[in-house]
C-alpha atoms as a PDB file:
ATOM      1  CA  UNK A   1       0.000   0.000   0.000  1.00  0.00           C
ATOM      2  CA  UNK A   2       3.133   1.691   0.236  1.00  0.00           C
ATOM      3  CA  UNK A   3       3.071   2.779  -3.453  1.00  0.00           C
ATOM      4  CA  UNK A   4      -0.586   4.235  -3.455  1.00  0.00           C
ATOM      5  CA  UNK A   5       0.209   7.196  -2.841  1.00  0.00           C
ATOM      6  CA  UNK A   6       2.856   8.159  -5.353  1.00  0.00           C
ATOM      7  CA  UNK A   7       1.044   6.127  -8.090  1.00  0.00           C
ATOM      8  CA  UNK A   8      -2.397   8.935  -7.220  1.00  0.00           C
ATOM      9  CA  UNK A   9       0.038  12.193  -7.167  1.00  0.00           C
ATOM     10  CA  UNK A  10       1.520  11.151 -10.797  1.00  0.00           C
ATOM     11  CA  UNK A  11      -1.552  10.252 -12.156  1.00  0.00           C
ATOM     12  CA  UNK A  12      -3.286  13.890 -10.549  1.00  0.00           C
ATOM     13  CA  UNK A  13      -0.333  15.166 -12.214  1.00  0.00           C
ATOM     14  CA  UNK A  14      -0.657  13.462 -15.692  1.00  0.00           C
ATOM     15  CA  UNK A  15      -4.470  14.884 -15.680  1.00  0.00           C
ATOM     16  CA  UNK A  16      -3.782  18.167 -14.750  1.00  0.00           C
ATOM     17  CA  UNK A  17      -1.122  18.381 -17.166  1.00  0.00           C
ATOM     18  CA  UNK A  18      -2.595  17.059 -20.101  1.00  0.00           C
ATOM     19  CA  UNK A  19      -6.250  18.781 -19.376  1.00  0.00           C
ATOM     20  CA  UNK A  20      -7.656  15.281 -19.199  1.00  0.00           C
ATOM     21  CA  UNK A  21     -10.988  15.654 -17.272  1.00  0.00           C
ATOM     22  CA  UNK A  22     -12.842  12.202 -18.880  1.00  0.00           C
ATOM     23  CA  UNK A  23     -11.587   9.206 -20.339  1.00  0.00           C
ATOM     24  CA  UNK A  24     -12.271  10.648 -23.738  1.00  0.00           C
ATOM     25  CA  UNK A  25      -9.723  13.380 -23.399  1.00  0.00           C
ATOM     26  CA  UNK A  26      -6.896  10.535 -22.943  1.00  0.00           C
ATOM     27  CA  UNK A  27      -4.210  10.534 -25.761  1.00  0.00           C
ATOM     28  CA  UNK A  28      -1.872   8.372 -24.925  1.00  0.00           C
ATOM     29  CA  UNK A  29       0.193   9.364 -27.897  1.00  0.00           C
ATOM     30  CA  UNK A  30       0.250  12.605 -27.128  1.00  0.00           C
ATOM     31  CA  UNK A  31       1.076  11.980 -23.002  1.00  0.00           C
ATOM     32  CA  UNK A  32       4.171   9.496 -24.769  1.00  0.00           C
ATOM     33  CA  UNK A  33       5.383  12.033 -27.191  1.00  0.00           C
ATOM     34  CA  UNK A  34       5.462  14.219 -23.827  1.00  0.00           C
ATOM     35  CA  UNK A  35       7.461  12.643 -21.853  1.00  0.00           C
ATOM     36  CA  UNK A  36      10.258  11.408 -24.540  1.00  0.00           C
ATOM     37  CA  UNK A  37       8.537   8.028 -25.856  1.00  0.00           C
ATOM     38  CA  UNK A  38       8.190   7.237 -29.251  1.00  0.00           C
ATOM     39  CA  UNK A  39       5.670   5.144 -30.109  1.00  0.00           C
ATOM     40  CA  UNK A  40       6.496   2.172 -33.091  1.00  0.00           C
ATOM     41  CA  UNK A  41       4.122  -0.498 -34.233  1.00  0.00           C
ATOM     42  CA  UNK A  42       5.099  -4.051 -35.807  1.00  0.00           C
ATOM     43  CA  UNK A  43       3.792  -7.246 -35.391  1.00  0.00           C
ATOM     44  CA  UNK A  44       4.840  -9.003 -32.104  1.00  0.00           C
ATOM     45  CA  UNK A  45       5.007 -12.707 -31.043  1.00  0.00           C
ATOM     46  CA  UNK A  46       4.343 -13.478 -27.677  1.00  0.00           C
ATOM     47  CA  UNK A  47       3.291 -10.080 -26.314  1.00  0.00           C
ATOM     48  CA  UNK A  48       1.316  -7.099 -26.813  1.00  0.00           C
ATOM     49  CA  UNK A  49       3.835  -4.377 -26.239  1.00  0.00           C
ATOM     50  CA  UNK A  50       7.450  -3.584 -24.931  1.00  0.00           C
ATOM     51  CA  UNK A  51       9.640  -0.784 -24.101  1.00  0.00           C
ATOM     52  CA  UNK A  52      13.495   0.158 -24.700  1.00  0.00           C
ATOM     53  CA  UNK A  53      14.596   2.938 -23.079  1.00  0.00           C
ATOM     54  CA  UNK A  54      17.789   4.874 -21.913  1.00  0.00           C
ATOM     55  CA  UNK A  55      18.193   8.037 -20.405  1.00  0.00           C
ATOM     56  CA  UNK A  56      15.627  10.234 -21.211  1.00  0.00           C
ATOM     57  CA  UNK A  57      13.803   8.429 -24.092  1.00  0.00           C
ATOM     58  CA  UNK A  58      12.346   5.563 -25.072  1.00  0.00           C
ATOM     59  CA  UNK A  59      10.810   3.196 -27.732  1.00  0.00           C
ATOM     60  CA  UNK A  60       7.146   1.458 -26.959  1.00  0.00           C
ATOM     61  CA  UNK A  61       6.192  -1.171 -30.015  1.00  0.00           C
ATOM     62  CA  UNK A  62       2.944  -2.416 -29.760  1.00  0.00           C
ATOM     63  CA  UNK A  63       1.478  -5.420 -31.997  1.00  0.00           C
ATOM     64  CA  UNK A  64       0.190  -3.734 -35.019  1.00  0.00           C
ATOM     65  CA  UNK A  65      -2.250  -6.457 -35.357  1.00  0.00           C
ATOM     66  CA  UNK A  66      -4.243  -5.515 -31.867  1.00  0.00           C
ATOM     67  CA  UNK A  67      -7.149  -3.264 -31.860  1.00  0.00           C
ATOM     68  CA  UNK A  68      -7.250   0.405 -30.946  1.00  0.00           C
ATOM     69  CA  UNK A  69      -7.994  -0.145 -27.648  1.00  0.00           C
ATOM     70  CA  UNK A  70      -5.929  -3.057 -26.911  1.00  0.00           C
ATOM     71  CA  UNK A  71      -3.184  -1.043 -28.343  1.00  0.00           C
ATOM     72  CA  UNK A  72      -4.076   2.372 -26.392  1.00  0.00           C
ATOM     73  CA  UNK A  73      -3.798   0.229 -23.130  1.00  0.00           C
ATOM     74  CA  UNK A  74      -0.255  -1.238 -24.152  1.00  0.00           C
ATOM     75  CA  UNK A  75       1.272   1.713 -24.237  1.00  0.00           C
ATOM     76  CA  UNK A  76      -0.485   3.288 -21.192  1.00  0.00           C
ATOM     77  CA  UNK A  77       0.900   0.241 -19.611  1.00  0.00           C
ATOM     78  CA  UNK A  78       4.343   0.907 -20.793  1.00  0.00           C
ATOM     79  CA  UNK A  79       4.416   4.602 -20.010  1.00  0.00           C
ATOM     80  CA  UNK A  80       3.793   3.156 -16.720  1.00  0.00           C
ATOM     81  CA  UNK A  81       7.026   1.356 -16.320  1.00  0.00           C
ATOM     82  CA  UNK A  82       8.518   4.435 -17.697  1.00  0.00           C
ATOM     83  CA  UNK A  83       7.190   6.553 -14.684  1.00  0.00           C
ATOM     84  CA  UNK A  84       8.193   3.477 -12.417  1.00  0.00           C
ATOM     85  CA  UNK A  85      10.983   1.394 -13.784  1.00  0.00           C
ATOM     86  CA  UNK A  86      12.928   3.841 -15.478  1.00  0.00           C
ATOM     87  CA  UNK A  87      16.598   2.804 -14.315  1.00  0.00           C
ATOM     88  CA  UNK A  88      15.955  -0.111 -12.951  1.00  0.00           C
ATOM     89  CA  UNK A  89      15.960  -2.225 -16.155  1.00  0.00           C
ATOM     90  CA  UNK A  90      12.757  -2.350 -18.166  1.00  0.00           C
ATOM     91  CA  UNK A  91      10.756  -5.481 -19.335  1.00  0.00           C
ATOM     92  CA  UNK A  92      11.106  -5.934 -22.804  1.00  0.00           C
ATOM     93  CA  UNK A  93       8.151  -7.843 -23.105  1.00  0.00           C
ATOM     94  CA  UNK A  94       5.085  -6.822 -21.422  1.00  0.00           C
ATOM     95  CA  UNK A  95       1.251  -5.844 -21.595  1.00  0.00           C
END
């Protein structure tokens, strides 16, 4: 429960930032192109999306072959582990 906390203030701070006041006003494109992730699609065996990163940018490919929405939640999952696993070695196969 530790976390909780943290995880709320970055995601208050995503909102506010990015004016997003419904789910509708999400771009997830446009919150990775903000914070240095480029966003590639190609089609993936075996997962949904991963992430590459180092320093202060980073690649997310998701499947090309997965629906809008599948592939709006694969990279909201990655720009997760970009908030939280940045340094600490990211998963190159995830979501």
């Amino acid at each position: 429960m530790a976390r909780i906390q943290p995880i709320r203030a970055v995601v208050d701070e995503l909102l506010s930032e990015h004016q997003i006041n419904r789910p509708s006003d999400i771009d997830v494109m446009r919150i990775a192109s903000s914070m240095g992730i480029e966003v590639r699609q190609s089609q993936m065996d075996g997962c949904a999306a991963n992430i590459v990163g180092l320093g202060d940018a980073a690649i997310v490919t998701v499947d090309s072959r997965g629906d809008e929405g599948r592939q709006r939640f694969s990279i909201a999952h990655e720009i997760g582990h970009w908030i939280y696993d940045r340094g600490n070695g990211l998963s190159l196969c995830d979501a």
